[in-house]
N, C-alpha and C. Protein backbone atom coordinates (compact mmCIF):
# COMPACT_ATOMS: atom_id res chain seq x y z
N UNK A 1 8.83 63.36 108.89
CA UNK A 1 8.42 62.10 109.48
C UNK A 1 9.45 61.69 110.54
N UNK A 2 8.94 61.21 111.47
CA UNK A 2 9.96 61.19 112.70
C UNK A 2 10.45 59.47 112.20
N UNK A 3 11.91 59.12 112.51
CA UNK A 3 12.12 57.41 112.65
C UNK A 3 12.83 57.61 113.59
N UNK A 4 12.78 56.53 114.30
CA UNK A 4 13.72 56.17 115.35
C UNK A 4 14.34 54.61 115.15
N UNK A 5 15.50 54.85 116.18
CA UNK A 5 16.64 53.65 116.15
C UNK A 5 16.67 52.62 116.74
N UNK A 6 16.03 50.95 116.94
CA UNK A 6 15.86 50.08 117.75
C UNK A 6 17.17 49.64 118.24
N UNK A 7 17.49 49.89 119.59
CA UNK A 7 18.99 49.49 119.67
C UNK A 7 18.62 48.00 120.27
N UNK A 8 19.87 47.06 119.84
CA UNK A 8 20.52 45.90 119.64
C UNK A 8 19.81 45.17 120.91
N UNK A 9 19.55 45.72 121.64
CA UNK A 9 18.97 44.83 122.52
C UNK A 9 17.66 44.52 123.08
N UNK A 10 17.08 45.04 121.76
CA UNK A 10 15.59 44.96 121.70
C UNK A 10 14.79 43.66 120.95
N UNK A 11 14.05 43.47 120.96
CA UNK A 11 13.53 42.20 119.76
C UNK A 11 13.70 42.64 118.56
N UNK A 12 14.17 42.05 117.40
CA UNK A 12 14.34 42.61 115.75
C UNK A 12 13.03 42.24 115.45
N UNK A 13 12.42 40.78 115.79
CA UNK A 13 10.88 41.26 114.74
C UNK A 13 9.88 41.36 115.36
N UNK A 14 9.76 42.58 115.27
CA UNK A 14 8.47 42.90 116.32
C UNK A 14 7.52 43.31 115.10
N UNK A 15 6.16 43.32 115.02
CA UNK A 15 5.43 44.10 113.94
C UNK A 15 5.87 45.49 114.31
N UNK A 16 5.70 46.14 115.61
CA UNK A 16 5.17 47.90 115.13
C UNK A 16 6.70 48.43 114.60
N UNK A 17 7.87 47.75 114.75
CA UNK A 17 8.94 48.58 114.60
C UNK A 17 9.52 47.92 113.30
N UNK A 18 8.87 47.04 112.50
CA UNK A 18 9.03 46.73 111.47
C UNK A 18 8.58 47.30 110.04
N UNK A 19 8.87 48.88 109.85
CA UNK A 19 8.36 49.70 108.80
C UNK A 19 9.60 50.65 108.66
N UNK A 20 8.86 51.43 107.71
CA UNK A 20 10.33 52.23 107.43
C UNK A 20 10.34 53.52 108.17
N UNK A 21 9.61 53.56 109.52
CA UNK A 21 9.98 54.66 110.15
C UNK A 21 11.50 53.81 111.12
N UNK A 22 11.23 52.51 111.19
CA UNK A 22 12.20 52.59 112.37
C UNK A 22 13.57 51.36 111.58
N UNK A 23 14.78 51.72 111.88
CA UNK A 23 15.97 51.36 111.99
C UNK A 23 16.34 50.73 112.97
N UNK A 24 16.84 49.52 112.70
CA UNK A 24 17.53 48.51 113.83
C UNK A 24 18.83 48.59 113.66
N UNK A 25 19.18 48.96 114.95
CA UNK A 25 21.00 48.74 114.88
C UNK A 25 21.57 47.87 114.76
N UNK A 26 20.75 46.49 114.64
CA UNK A 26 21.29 45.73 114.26
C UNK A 26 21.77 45.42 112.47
N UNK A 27 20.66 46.02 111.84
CA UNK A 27 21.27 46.84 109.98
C UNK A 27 22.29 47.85 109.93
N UNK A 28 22.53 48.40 111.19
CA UNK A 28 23.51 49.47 110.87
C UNK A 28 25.01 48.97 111.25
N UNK A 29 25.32 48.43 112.25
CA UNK A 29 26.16 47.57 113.05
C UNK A 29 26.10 47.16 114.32
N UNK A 30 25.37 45.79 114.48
CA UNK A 30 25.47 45.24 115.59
C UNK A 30 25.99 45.39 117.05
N UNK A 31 27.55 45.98 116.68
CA UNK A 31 28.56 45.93 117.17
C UNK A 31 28.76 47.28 118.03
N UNK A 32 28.02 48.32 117.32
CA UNK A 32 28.15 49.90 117.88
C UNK A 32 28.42 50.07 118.77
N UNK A 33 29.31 50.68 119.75
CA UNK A 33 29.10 50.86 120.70
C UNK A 33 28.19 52.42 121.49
N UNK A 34 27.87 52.47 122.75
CA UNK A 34 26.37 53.51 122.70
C UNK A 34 26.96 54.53 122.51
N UNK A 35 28.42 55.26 122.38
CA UNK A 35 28.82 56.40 121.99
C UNK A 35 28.66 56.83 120.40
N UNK A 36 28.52 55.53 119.80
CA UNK A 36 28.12 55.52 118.30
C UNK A 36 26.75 55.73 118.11
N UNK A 37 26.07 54.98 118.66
CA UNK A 37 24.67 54.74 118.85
C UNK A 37 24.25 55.88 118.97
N UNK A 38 24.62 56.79 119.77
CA UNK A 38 24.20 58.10 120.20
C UNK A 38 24.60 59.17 119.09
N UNK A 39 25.77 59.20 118.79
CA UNK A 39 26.21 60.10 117.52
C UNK A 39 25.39 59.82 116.29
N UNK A 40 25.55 58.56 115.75
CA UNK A 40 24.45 58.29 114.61
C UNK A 40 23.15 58.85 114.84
N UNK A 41 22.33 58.63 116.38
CA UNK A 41 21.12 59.02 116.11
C UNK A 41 21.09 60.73 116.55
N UNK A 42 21.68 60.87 117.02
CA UNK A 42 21.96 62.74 116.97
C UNK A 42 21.80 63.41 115.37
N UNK A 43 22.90 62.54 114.51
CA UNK A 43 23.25 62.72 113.21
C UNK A 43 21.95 63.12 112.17
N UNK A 44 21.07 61.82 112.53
CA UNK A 44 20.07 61.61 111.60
C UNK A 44 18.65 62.05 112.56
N UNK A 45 18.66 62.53 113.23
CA UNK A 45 17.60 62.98 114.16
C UNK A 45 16.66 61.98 114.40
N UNK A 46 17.13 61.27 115.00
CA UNK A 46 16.52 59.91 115.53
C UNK A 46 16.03 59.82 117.12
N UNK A 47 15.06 59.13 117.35
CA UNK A 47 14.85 59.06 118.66
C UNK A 47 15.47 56.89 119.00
N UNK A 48 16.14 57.13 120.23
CA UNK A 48 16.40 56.08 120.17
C UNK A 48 15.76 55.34 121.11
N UNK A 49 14.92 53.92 120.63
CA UNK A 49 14.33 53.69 121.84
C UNK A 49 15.45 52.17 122.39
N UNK A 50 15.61 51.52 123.61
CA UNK A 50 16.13 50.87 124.45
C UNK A 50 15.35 50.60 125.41
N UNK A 51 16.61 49.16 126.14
CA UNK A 51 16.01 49.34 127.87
C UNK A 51 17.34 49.27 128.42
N UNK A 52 18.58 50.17 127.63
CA UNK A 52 20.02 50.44 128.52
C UNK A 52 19.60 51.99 128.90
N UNK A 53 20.05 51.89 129.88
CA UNK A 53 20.07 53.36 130.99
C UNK A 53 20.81 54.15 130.78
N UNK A 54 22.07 53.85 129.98
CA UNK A 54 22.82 54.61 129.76
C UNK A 54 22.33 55.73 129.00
N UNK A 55 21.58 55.27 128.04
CA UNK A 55 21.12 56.41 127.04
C UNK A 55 19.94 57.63 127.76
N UNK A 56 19.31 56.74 128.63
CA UNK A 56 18.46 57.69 129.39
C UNK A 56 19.20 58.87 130.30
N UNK A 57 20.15 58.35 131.11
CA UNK A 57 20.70 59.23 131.88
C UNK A 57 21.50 60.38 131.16
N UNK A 58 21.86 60.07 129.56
CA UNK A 58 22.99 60.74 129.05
C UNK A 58 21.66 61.53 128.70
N UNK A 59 20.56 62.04 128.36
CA UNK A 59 19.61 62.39 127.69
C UNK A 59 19.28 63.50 128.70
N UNK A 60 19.06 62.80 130.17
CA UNK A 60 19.15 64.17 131.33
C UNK A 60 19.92 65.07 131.42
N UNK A 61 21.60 65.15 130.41
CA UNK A 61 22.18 66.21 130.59
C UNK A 61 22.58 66.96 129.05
N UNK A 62 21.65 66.46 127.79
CA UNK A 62 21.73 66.66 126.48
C UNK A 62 20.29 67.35 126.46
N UNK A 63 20.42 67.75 125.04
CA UNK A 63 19.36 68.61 124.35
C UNK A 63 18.89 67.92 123.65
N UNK A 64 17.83 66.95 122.84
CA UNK A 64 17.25 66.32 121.47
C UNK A 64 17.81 67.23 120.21
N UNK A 65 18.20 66.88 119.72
CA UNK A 65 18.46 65.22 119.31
C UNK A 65 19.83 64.35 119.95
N UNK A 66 19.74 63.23 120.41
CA UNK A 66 18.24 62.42 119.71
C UNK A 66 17.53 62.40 120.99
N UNK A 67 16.57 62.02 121.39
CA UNK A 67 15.27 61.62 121.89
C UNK A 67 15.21 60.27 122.86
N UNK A 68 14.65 60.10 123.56
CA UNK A 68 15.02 58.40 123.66
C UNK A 68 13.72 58.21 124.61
N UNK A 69 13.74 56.50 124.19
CA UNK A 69 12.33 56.09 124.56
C UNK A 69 12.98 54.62 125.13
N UNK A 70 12.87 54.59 126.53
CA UNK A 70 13.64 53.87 127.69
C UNK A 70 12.41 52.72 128.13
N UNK A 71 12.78 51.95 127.81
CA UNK A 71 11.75 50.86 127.74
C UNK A 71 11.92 49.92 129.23
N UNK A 72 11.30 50.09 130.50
CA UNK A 72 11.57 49.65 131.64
C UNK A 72 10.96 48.18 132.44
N UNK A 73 11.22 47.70 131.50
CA UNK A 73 10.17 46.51 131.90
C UNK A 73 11.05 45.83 132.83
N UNK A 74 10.54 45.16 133.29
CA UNK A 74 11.46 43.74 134.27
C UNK A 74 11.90 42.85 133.12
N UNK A 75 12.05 41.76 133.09
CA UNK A 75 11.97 40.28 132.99
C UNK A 75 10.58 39.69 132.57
N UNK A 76 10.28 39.17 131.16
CA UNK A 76 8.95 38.64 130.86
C UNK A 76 9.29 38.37 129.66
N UNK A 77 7.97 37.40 129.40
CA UNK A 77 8.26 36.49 128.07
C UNK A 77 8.20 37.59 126.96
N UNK A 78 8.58 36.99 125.77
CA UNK A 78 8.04 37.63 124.79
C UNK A 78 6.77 37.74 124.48
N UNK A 79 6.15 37.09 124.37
CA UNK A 79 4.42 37.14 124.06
C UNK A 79 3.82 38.48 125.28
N UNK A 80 4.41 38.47 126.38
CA UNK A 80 3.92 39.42 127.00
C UNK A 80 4.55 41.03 127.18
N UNK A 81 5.51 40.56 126.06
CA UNK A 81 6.40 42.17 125.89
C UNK A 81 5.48 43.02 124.77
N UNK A 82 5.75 42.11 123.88
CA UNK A 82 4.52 42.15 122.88
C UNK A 82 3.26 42.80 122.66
N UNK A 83 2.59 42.23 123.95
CA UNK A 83 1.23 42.35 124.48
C UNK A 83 1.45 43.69 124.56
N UNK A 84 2.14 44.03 125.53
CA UNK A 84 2.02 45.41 126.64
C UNK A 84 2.45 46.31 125.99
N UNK A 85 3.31 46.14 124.78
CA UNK A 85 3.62 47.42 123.86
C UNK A 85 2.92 47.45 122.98
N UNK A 86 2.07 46.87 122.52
CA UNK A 86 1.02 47.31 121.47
C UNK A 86 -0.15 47.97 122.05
N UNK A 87 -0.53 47.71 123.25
CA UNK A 87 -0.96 48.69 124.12
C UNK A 87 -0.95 49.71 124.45
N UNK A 88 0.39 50.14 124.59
CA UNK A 88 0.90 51.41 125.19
C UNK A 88 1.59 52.26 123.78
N UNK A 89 1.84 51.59 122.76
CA UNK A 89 2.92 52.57 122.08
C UNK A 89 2.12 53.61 121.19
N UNK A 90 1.04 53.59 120.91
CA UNK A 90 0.46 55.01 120.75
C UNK A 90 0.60 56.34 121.54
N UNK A 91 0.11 56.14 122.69
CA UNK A 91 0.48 56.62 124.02
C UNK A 91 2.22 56.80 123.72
N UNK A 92 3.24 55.61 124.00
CA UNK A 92 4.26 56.45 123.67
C UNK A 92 5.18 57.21 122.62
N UNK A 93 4.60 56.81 121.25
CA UNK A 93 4.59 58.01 120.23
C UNK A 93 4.20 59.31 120.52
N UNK A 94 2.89 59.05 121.02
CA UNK A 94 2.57 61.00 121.22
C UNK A 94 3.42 61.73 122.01
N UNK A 95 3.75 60.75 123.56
CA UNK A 95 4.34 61.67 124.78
C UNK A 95 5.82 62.39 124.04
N UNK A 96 6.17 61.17 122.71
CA UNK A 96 8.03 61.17 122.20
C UNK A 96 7.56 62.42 121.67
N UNK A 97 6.36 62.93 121.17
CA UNK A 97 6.21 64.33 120.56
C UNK A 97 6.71 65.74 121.05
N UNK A 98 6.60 65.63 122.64
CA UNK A 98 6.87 66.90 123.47
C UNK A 98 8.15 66.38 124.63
N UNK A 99 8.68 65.44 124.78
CA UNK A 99 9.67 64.85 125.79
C UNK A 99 10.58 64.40 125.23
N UNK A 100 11.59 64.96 125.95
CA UNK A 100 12.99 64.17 125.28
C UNK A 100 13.42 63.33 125.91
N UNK A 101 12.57 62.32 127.11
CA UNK A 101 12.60 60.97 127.53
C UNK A 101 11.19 60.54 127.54
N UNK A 102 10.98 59.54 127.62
CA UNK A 102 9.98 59.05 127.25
C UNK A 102 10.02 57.43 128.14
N UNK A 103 9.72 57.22 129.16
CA UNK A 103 10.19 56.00 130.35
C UNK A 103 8.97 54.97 130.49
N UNK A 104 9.18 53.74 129.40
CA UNK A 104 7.64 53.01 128.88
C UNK A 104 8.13 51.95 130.89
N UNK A 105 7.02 51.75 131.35
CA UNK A 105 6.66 51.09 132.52
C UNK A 105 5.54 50.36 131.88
N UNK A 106 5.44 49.00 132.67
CA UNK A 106 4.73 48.25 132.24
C UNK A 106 3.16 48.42 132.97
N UNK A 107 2.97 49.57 133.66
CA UNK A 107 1.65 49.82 134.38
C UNK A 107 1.59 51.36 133.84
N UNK A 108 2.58 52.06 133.19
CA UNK A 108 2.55 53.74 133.31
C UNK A 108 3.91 54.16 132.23
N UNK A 109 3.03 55.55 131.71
CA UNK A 109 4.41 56.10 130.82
C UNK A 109 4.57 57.42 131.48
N UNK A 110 6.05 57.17 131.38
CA UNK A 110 6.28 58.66 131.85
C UNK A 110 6.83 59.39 131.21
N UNK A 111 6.74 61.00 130.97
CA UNK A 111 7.76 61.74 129.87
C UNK A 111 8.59 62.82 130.81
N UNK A 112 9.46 63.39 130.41
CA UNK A 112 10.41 64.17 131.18
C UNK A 112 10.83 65.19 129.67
N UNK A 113 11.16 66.48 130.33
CA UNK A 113 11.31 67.21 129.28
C UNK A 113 13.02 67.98 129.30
């Protein structure tokens, strides 16, 4: 079963990431910094999803694990973050199946391998 890691700067209660596939870094330590972030989810074969870049770019010169799912939105309320990922995150579960980036846009997903 695949889980992945909600890092810290994501919403904590969202419904879809509220099950026991997915881990918030904010239960693990808040505080992590992304060199941790990255080792832990390497560790436990985690895909990590975000909207820091750092993890994306480090992912262009790594192998999976871990995985990462780069969440690119602008600026918008919550109710409409909400919206647009319950929309799309089927779509980006499957693409996380064969890509070891996974780049959620709020009109388009993109995967990179």
């Amino acid at each position: 079963m695949t889980k992945y890691l909600i890092d810290v700067n994501l919403p904590y209660y969202f419904g879809l990431w509220n099950t026991h596939e997915y881990i918030h870094q904010i239960d693990i330590d808040a505080g992590m910094k992304d060199k941790h972030v990255w080792s832990y989810a390497k560790k436990h074969d985690l895909t990590i999803i975000t909207k820091d870049s750092d993890f994306s770019n480090r992912i262009m010169f790594n192998e999976p694990p871990p995985k990462v799912i780069h969440i690119r939105f602008g600026n918008m309320s919550m109710k409409e973050f909400h919206k647009t990922m319950k929309e799309v995150w089927s779509g980006v579960l499957e693409m996380n199946k064969d890509y070891k980036l996974v780049n959620v846009y709020k009109d388009k997903i993109e995967g990179i391998r």
